[in-house]
C-alpha atoms as a PDB file:
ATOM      1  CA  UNK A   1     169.168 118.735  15.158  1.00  0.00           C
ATOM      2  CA  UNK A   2     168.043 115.250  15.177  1.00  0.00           C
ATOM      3  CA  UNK A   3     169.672 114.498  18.481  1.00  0.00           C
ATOM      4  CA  UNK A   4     167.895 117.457  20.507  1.00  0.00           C
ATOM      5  CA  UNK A   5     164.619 115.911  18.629  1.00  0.00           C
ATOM      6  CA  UNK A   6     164.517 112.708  20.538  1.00  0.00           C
ATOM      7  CA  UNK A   7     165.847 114.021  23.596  1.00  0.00           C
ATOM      8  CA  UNK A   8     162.842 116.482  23.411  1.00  0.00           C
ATOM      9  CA  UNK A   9     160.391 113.537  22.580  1.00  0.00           C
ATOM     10  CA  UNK A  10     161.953 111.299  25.375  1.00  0.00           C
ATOM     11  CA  UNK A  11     161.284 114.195  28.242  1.00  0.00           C
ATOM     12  CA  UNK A  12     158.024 114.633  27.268  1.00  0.00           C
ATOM     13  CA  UNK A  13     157.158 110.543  27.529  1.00  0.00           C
ATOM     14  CA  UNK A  14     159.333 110.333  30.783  1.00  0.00           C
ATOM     15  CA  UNK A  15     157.278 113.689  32.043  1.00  0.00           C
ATOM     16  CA  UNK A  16     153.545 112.112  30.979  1.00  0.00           C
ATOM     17  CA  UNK A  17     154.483 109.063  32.553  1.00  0.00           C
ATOM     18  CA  UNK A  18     155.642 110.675  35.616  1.00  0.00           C
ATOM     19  CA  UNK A  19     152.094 112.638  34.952  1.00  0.00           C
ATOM     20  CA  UNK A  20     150.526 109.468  34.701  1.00  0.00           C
ATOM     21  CA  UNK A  21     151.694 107.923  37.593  1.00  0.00           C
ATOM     22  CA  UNK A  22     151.227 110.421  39.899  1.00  0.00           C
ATOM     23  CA  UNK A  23     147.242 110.572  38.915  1.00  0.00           C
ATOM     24  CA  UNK A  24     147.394 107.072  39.456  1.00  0.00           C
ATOM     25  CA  UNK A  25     148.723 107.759  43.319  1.00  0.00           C
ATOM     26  CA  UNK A  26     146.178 110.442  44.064  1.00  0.00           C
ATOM     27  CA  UNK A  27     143.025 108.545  42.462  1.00  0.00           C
ATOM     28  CA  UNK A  28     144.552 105.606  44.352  1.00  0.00           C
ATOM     29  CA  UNK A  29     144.699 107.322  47.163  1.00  0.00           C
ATOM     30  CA  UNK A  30     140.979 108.513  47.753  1.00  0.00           C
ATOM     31  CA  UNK A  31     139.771 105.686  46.073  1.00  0.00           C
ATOM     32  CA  UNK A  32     141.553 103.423  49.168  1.00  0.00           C
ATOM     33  CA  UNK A  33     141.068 105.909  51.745  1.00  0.00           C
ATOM     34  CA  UNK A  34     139.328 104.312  54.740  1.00  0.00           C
ATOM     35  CA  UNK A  35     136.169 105.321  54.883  1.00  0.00           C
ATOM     36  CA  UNK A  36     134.469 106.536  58.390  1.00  0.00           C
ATOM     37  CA  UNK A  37     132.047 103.789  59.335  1.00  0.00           C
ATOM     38  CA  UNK A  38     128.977 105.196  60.392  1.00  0.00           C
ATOM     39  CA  UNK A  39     127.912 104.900  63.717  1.00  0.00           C
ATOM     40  CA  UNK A  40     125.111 102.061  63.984  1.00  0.00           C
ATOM     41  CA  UNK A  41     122.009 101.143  66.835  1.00  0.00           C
ATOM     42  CA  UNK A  42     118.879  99.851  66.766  1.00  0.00           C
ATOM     43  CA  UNK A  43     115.346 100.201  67.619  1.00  0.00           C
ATOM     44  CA  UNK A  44     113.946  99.395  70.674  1.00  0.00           C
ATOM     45  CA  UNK A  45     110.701  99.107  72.480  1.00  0.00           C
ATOM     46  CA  UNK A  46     108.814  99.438  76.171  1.00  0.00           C
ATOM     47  CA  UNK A  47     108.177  95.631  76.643  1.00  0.00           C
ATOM     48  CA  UNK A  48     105.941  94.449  79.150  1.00  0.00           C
ATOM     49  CA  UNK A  49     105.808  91.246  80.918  1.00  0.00           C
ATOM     50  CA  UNK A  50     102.491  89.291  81.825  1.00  0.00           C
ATOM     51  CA  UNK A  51     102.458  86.741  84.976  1.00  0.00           C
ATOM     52  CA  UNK A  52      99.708  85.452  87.476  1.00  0.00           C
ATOM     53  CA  UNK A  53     100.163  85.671  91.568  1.00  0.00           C
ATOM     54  CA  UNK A  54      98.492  82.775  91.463  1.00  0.00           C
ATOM     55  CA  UNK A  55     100.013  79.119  91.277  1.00  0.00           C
ATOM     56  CA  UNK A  56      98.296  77.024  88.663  1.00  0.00           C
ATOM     57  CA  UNK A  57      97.270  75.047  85.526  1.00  0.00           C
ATOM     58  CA  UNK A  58      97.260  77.137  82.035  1.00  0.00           C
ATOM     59  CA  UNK A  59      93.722  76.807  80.769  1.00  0.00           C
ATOM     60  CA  UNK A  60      92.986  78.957  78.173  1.00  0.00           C
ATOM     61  CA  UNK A  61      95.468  81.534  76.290  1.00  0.00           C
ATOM     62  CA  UNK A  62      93.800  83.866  74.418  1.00  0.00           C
ATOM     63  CA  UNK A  63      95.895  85.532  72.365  1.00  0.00           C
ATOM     64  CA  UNK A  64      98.869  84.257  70.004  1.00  0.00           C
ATOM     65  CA  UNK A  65     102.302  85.767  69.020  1.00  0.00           C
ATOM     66  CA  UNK A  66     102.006  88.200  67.105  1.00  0.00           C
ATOM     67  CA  UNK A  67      98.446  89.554  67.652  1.00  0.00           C
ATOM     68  CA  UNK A  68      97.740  93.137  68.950  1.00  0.00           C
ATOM     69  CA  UNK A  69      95.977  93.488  72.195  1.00  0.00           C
ATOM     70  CA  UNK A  70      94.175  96.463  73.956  1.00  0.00           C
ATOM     71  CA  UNK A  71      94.519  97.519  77.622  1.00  0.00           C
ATOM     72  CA  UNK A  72      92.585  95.529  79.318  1.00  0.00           C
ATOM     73  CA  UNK A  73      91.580  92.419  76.980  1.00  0.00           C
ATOM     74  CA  UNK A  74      92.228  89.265  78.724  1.00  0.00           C
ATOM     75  CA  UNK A  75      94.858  87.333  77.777  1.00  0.00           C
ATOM     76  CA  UNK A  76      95.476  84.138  79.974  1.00  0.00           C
ATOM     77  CA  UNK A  77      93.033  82.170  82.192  1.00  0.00           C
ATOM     78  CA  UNK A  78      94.600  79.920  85.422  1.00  0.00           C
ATOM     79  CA  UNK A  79      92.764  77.270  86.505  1.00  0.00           C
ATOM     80  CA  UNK A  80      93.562  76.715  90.171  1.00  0.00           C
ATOM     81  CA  UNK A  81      91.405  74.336  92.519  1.00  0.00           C
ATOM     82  CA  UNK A  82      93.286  75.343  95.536  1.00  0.00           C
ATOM     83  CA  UNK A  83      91.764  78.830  95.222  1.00  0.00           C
ATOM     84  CA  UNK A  84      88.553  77.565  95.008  1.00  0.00           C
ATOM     85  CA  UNK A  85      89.357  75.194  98.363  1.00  0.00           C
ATOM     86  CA  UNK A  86      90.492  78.440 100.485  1.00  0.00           C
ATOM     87  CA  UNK A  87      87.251  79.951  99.109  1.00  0.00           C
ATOM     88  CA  UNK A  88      84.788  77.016 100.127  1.00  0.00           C
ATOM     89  CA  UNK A  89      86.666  77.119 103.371  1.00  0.00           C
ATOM     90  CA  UNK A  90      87.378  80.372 104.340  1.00  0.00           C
ATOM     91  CA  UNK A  91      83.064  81.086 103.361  1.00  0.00           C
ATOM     92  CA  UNK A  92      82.506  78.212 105.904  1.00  0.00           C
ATOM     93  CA  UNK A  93      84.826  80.180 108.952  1.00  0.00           C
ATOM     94  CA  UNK A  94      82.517  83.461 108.021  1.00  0.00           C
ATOM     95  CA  UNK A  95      79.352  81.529 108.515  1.00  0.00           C
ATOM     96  CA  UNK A  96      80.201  79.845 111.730  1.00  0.00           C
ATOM     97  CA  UNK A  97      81.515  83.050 112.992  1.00  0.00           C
ATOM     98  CA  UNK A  98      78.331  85.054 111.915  1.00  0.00           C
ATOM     99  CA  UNK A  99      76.491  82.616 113.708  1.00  0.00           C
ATOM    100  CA  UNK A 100      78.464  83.117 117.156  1.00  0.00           C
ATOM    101  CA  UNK A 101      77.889  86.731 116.133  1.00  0.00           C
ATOM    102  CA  UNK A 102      74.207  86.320 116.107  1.00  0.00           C
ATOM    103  CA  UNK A 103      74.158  84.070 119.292  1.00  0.00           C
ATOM    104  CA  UNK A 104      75.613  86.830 121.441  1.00  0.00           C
ATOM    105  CA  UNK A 105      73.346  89.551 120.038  1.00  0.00           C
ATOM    106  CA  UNK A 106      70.245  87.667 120.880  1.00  0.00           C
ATOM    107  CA  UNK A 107      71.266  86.376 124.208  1.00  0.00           C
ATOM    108  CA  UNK A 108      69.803  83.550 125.994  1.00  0.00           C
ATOM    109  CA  UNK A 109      66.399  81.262 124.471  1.00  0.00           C
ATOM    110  CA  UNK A 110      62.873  82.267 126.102  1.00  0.00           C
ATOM    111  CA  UNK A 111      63.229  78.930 127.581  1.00  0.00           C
ATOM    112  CA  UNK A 112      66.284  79.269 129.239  1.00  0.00           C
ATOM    113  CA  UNK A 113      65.441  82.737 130.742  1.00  0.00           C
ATOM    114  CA  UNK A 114      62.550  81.351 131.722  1.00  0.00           C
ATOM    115  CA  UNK A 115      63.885  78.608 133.632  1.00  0.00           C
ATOM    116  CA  UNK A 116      66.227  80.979 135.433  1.00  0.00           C
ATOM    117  CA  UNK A 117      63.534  83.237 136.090  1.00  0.00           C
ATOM    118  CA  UNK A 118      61.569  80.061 137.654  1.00  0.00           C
ATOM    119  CA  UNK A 119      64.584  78.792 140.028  1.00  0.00           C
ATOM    120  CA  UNK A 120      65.176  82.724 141.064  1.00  0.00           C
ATOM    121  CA  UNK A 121      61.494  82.637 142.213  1.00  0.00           C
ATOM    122  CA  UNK A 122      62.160  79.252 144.381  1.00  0.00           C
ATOM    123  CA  UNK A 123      64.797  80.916 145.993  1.00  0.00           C
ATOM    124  CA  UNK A 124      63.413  83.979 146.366  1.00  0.00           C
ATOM    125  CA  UNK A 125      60.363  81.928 148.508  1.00  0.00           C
ATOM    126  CA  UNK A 126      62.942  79.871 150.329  1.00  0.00           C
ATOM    127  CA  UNK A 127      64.729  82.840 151.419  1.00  0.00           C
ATOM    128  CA  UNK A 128      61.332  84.558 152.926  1.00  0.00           C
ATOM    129  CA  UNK A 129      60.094  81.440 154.506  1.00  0.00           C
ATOM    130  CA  UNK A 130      63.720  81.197 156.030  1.00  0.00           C
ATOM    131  CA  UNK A 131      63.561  84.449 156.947  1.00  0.00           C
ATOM    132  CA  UNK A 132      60.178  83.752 158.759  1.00  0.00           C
ATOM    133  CA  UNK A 133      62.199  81.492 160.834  1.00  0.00           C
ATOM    134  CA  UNK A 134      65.121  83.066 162.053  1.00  0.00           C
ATOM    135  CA  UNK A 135      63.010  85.994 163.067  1.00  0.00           C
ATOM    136  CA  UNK A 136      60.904  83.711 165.801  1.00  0.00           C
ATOM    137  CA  UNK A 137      63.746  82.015 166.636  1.00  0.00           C
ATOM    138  CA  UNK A 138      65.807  85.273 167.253  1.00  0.00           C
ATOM    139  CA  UNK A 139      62.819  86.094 169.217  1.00  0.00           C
ATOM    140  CA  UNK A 140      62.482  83.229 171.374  1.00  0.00           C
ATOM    141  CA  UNK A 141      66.724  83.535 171.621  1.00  0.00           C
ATOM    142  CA  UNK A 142      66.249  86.622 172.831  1.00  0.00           C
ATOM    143  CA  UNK A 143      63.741  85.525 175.376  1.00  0.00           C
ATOM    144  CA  UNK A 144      66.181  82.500 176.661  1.00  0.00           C
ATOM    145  CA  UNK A 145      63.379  79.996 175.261  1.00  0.00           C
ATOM    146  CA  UNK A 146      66.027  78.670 172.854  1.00  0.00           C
ATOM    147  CA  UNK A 147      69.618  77.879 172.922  1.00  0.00           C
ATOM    148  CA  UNK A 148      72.242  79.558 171.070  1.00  0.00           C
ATOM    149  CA  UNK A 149      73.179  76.491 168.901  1.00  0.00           C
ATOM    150  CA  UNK A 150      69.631  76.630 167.880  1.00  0.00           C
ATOM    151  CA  UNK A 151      69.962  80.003 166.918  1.00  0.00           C
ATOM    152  CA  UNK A 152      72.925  79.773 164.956  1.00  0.00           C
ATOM    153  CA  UNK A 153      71.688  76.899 163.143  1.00  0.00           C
ATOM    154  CA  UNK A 154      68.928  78.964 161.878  1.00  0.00           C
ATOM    155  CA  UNK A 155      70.579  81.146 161.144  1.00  0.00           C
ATOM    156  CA  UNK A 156      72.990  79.871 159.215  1.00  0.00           C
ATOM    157  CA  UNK A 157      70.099  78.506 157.180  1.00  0.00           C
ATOM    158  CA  UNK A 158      68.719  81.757 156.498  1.00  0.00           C
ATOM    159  CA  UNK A 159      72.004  83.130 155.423  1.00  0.00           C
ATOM    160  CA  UNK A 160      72.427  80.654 153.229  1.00  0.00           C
ATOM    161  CA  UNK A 161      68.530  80.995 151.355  1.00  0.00           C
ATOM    162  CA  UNK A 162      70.199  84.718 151.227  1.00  0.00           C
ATOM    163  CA  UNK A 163      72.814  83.450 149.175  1.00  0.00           C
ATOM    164  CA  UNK A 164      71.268  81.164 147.352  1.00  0.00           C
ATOM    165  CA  UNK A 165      68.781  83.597 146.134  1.00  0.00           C
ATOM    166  CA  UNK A 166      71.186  86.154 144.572  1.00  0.00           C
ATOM    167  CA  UNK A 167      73.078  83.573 142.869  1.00  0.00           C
ATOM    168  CA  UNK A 168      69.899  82.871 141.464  1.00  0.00           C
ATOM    169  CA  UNK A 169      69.087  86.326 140.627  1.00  0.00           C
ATOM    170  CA  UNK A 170      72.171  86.961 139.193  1.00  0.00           C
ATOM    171  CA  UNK A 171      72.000  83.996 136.755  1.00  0.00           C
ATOM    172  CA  UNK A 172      68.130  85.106 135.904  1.00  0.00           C
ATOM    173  CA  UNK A 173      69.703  88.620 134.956  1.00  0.00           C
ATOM    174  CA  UNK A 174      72.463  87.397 133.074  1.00  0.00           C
ATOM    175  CA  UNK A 175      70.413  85.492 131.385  1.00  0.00           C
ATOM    176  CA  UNK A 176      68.492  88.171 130.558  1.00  0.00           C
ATOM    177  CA  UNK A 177      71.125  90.633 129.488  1.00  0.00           C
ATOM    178  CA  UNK A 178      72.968  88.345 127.113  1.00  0.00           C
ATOM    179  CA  UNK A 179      76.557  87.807 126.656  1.00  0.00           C
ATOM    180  CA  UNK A 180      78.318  90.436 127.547  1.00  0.00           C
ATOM    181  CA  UNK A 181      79.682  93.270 125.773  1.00  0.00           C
ATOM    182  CA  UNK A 182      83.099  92.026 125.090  1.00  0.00           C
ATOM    183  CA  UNK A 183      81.899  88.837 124.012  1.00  0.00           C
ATOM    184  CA  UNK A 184      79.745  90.574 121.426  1.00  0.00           C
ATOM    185  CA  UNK A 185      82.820  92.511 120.307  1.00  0.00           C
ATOM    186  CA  UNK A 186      85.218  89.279 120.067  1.00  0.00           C
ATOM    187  CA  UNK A 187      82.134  87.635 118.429  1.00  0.00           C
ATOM    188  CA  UNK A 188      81.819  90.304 115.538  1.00  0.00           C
ATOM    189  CA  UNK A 189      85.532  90.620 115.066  1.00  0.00           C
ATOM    190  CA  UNK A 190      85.833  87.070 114.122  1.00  0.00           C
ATOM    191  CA  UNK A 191      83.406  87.975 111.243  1.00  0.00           C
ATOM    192  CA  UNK A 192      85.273  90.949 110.269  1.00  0.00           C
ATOM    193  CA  UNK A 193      88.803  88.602 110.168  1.00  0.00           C
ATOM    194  CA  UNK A 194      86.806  85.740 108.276  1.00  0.00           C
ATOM    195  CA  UNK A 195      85.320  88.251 106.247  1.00  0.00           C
ATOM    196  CA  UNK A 196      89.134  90.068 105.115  1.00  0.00           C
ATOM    197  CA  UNK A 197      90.239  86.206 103.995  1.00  0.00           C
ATOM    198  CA  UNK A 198      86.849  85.749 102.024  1.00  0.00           C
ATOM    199  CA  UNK A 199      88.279  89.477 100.437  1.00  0.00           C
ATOM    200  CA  UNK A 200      92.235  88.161 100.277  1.00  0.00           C
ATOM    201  CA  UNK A 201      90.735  84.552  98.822  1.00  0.00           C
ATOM    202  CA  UNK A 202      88.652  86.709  96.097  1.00  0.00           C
ATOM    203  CA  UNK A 203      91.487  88.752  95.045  1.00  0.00           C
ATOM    204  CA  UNK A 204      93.393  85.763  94.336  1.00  0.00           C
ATOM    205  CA  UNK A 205      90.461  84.294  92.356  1.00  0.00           C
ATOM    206  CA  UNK A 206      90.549  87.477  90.415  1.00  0.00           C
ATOM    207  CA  UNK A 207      94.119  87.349  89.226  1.00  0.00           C
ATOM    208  CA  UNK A 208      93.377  83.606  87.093  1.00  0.00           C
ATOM    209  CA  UNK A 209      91.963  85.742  84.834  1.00  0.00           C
ATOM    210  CA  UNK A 210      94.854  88.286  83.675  1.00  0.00           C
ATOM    211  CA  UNK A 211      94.576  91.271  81.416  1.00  0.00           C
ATOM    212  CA  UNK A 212      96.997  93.234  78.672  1.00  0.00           C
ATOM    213  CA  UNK A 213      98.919  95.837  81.196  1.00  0.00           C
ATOM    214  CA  UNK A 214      99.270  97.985  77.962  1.00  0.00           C
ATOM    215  CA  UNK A 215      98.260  97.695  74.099  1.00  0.00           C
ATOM    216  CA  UNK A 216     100.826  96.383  72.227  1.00  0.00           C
ATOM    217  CA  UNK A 217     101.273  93.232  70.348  1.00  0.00           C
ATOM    218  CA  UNK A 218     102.245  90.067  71.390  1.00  0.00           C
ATOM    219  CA  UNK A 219     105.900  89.246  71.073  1.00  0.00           C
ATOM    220  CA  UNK A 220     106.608  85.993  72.972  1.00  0.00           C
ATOM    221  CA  UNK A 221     104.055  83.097  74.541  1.00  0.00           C
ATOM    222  CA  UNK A 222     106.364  81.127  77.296  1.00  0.00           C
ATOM    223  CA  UNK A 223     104.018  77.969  78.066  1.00  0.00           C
ATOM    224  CA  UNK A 224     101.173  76.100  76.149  1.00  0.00           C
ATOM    225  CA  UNK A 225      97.684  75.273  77.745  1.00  0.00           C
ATOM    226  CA  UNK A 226      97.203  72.293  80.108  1.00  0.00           C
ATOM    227  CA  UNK A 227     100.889  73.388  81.748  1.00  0.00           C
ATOM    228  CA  UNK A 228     101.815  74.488  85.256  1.00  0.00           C
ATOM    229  CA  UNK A 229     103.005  77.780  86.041  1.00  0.00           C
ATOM    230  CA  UNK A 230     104.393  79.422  89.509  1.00  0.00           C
ATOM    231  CA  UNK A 231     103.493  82.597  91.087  1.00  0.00           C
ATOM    232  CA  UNK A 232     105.356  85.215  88.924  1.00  0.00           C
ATOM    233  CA  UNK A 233     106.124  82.630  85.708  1.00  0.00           C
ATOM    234  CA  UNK A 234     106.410  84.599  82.650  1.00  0.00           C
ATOM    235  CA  UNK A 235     103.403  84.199  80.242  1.00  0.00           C
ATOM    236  CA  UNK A 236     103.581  86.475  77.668  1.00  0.00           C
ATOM    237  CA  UNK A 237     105.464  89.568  76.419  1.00  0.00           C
ATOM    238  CA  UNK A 238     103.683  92.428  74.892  1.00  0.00           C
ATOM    239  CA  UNK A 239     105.937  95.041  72.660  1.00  0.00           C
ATOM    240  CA  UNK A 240     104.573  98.650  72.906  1.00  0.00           C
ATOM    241  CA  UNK A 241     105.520  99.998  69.369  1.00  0.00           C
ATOM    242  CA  UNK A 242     103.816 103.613  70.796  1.00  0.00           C
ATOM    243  CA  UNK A 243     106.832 103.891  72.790  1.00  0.00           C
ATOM    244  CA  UNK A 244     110.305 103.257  70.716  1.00  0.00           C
ATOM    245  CA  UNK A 245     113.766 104.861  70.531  1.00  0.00           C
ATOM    246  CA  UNK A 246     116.776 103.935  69.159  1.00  0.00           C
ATOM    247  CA  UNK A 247     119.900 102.961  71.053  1.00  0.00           C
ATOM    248  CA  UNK A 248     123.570 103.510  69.590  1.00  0.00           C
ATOM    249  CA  UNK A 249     127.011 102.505  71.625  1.00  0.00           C
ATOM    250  CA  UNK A 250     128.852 105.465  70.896  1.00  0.00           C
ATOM    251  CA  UNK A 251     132.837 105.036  71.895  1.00  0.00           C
ATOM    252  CA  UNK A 252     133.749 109.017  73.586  1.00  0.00           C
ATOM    253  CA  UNK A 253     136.247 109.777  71.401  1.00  0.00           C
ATOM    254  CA  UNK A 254     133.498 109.158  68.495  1.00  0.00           C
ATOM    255  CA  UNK A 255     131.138 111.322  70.550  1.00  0.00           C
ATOM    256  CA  UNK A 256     132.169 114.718  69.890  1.00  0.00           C
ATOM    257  CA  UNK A 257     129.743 117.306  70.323  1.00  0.00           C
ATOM    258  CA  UNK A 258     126.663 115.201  71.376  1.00  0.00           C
ATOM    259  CA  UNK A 259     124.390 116.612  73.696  1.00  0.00           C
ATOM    260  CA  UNK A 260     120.938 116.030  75.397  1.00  0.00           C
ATOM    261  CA  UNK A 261     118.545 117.501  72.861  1.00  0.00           C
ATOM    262  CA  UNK A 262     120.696 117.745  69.939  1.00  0.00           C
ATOM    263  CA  UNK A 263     118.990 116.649  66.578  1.00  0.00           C
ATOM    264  CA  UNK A 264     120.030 113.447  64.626  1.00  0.00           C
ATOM    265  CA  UNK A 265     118.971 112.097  61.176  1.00  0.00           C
ATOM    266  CA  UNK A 266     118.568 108.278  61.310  1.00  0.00           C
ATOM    267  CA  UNK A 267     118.674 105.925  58.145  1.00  0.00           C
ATOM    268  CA  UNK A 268     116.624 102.775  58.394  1.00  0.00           C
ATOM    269  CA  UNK A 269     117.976  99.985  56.007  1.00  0.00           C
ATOM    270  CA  UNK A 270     115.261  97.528  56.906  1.00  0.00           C
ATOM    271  CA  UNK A 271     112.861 100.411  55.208  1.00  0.00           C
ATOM    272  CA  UNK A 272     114.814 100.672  52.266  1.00  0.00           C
ATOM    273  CA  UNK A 273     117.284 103.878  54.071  1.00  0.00           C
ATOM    274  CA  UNK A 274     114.058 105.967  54.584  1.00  0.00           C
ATOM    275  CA  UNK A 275     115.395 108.756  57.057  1.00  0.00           C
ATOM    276  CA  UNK A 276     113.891 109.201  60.202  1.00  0.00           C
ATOM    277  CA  UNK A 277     114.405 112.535  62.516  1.00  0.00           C
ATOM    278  CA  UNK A 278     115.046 112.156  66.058  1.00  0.00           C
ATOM    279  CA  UNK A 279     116.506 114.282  69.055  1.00  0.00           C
ATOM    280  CA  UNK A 280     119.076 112.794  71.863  1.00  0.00           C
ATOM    281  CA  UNK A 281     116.995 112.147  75.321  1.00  0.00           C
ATOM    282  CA  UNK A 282     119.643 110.083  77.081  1.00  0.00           C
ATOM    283  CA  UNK A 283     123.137 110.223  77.501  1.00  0.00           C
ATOM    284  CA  UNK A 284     125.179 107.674  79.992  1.00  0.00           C
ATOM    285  CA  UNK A 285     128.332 106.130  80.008  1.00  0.00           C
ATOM    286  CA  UNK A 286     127.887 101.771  79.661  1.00  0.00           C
ATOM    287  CA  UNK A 287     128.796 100.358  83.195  1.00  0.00           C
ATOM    288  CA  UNK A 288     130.923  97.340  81.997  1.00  0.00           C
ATOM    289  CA  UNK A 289     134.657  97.234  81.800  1.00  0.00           C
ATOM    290  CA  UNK A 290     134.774  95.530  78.698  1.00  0.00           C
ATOM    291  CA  UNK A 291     133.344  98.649  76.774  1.00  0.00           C
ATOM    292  CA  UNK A 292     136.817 100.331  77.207  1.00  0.00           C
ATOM    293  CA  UNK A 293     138.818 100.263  74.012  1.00  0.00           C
ATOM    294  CA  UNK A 294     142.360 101.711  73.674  1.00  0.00           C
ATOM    295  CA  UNK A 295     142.323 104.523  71.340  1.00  0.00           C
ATOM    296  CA  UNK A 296     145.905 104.233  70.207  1.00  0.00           C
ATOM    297  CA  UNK A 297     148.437 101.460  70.712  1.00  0.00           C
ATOM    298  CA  UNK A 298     150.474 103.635  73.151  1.00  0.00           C
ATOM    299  CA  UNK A 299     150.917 107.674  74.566  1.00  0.00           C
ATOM    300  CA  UNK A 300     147.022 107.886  74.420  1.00  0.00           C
ATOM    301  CA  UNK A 301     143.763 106.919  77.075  1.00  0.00           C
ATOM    302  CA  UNK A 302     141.155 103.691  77.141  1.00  0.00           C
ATOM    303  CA  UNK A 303     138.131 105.449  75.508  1.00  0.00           C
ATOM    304  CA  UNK A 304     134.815 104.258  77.828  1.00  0.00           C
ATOM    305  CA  UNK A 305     131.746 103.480  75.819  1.00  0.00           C
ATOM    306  CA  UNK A 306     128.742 105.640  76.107  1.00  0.00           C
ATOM    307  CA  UNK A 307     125.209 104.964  75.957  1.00  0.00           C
ATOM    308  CA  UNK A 308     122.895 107.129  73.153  1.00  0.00           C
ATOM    309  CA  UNK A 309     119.178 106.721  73.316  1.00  0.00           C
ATOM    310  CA  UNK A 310     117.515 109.162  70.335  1.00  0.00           C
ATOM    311  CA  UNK A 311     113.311 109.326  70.856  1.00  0.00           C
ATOM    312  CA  UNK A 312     112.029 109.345  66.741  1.00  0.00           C
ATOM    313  CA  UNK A 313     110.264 113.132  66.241  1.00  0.00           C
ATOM    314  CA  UNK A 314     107.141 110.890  64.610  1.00  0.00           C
ATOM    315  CA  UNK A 315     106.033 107.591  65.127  1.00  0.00           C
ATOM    316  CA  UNK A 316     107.937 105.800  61.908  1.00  0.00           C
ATOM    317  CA  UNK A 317     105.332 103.200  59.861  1.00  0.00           C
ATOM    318  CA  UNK A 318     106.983  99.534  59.673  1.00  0.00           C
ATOM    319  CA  UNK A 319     109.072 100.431  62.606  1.00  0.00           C
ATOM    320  CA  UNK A 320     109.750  97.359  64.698  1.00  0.00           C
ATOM    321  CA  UNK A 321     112.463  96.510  67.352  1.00  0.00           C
ATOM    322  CA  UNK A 322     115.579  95.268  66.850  1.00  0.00           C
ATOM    323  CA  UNK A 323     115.638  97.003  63.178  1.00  0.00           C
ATOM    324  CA  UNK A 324     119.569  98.720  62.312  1.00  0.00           C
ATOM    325  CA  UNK A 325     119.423 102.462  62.736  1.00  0.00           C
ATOM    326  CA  UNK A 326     122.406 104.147  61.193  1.00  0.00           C
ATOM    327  CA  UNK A 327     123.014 108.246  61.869  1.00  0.00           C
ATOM    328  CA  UNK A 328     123.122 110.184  59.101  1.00  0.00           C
ATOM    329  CA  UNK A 329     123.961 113.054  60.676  1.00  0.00           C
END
């Protein structure tokens, strides 16, 4: 009776142990279960870069990292003398030209039409005293009083008053007309060209001063006042934080059912795990070879990487780029 006793008492220990151990194994089990790690982006922002056309000297910057800006405020000015030479110079050309300009509109001085007018008349009187001439002379040729040399003579005399007095005519008129039409045209169109570098010159003076492209604040200053810059240096970087998303590297077999549109619930450790909603608006897979990743040592595919941008529902307080985003769900 004693026997079957202990035999009794020494299944039941071997059975709680057995009990025991076997709790063990299962707690052990979930609590060393690998966990899923969440899938984790970040924020991001528009960013917008601010740079001169013009070559120059940094003069005055005013606005530091850090600070919010407006559309429109101005940010940087550029001093550079060499706009201010083209300027000088290119005002000088439009002058000059507008002064050839005038020239051909008004023609020729009183004085000089009036000396043309004056050595027109001379020949004018030459030609009818010559004329005077020939005609006795052609009538005494005629009459065999004179001899033909004598006529010719004359005559060539008379043709030559002829001549004389419509050049002069012709330089009284001209003189009197003015330049000519298509030297009045050639004349204006030089002040038109000088006039479209004075306009190119002034843009350029225009762009030392440059303005915030978009409100924002100011993330990044490149160089300090008093140094050079070159046409299309970096100056600045403004951060819109009215325009952010969040961007997660999602590997496909991780994907599942994501589609453009779908909902997501975002975590924000940065903000103390506040959770943010947000819908997908971009979906694309990343270019680069070196996003592959085997999925399984062997019998299985290289899983690409995909891009996921999510656009936040509201605009999320304390929000700033580069902050960890982690989906929920």
């Amino acid at each position: 009776m004693e026997n079957n006793t202990n035999n009794l008492g020494l299944v039941k220990g071997v059975g709680a142990l057995a009990a025991f151990v076997l709790a063990m194994g299962v707690i052990g089990y979930f609590v060393s279960r690998p966990k899923e790690t969440p899938i984790q982006g970040q924020a991001e922002a528009t960013e917008y870069r601010v740079s001169g056309k013009v070559p120059g000297r940094i003069e005055e910057l005013y606005a530091k990292e850090g600070q919010k800006v407006t559309k429109g405020d101005t940010l940087v000015y550029i001093d550079s003398p060499e706009v201010r030479a083209k300027l000088a110079q290119a005002t000088a050309v439009r002058n000059a030209a507008l002064a050839q300009s005038k020239k051909a509109d008004n023609g020729a001085r009183s004085e000089q039409i009036a000396g043309a007018y004056n050595l027109y008349q001379q020949a004018k009187v030459q030609e009818d005293v010559m004329k005077k001439s020939f005609d006795r002379v052609s009538s005494l040729y005629s009459q065999k009083v004179v001899s033909a040399q004598k006529y010719d003579e004359t005559k060539a005399r008379y043709d030559a008053a002829v001549a004389q007095c419509a050049a002069a005519k012709s330089q009284y008129e001209m003189a009197l007309n003015g330049a000519r039409e298509e030297d009045k045209e050639a004349a204006h169109a030089l002040v038109d060209q000088a006039s479209g570098v004075i306009m190119e010159v002034e843009a350029y003076q225009s762009e030392l001063y440059l303005t915030a492209p978009a409100s924002g604040i100011v993330s990044d200053v490149f160089p300090k006042c008093g140094e050079l810059v070159g046409t299309g240096s970096p100056i600045m970087n403004i951060v819109d934080l009215g325009d952010m998303w969040f961007t997660f590297n999602v590997r496909e077999d991780k994907i599942g059912s994501m589609k453009i549109g779908d909902p997501l619930t975002l975590a924000i450790p940065a903000l103390g795990d506040i959770t943010v909603q947000a819908h997908i608006s971009h979906m694309a897979v990343r270019e680069s070879y070196a996003t592959w990743k085997a999925t399984k040592d062997s019998d299985r595919y290289d899983a690409k990487t995909f891009e996921v941008k999510a656009v936040p529902d509201n605009m999320v307080e304390g929000l700033l780029p580069g902050m960890t985003a982690l989906i929920v769900k």
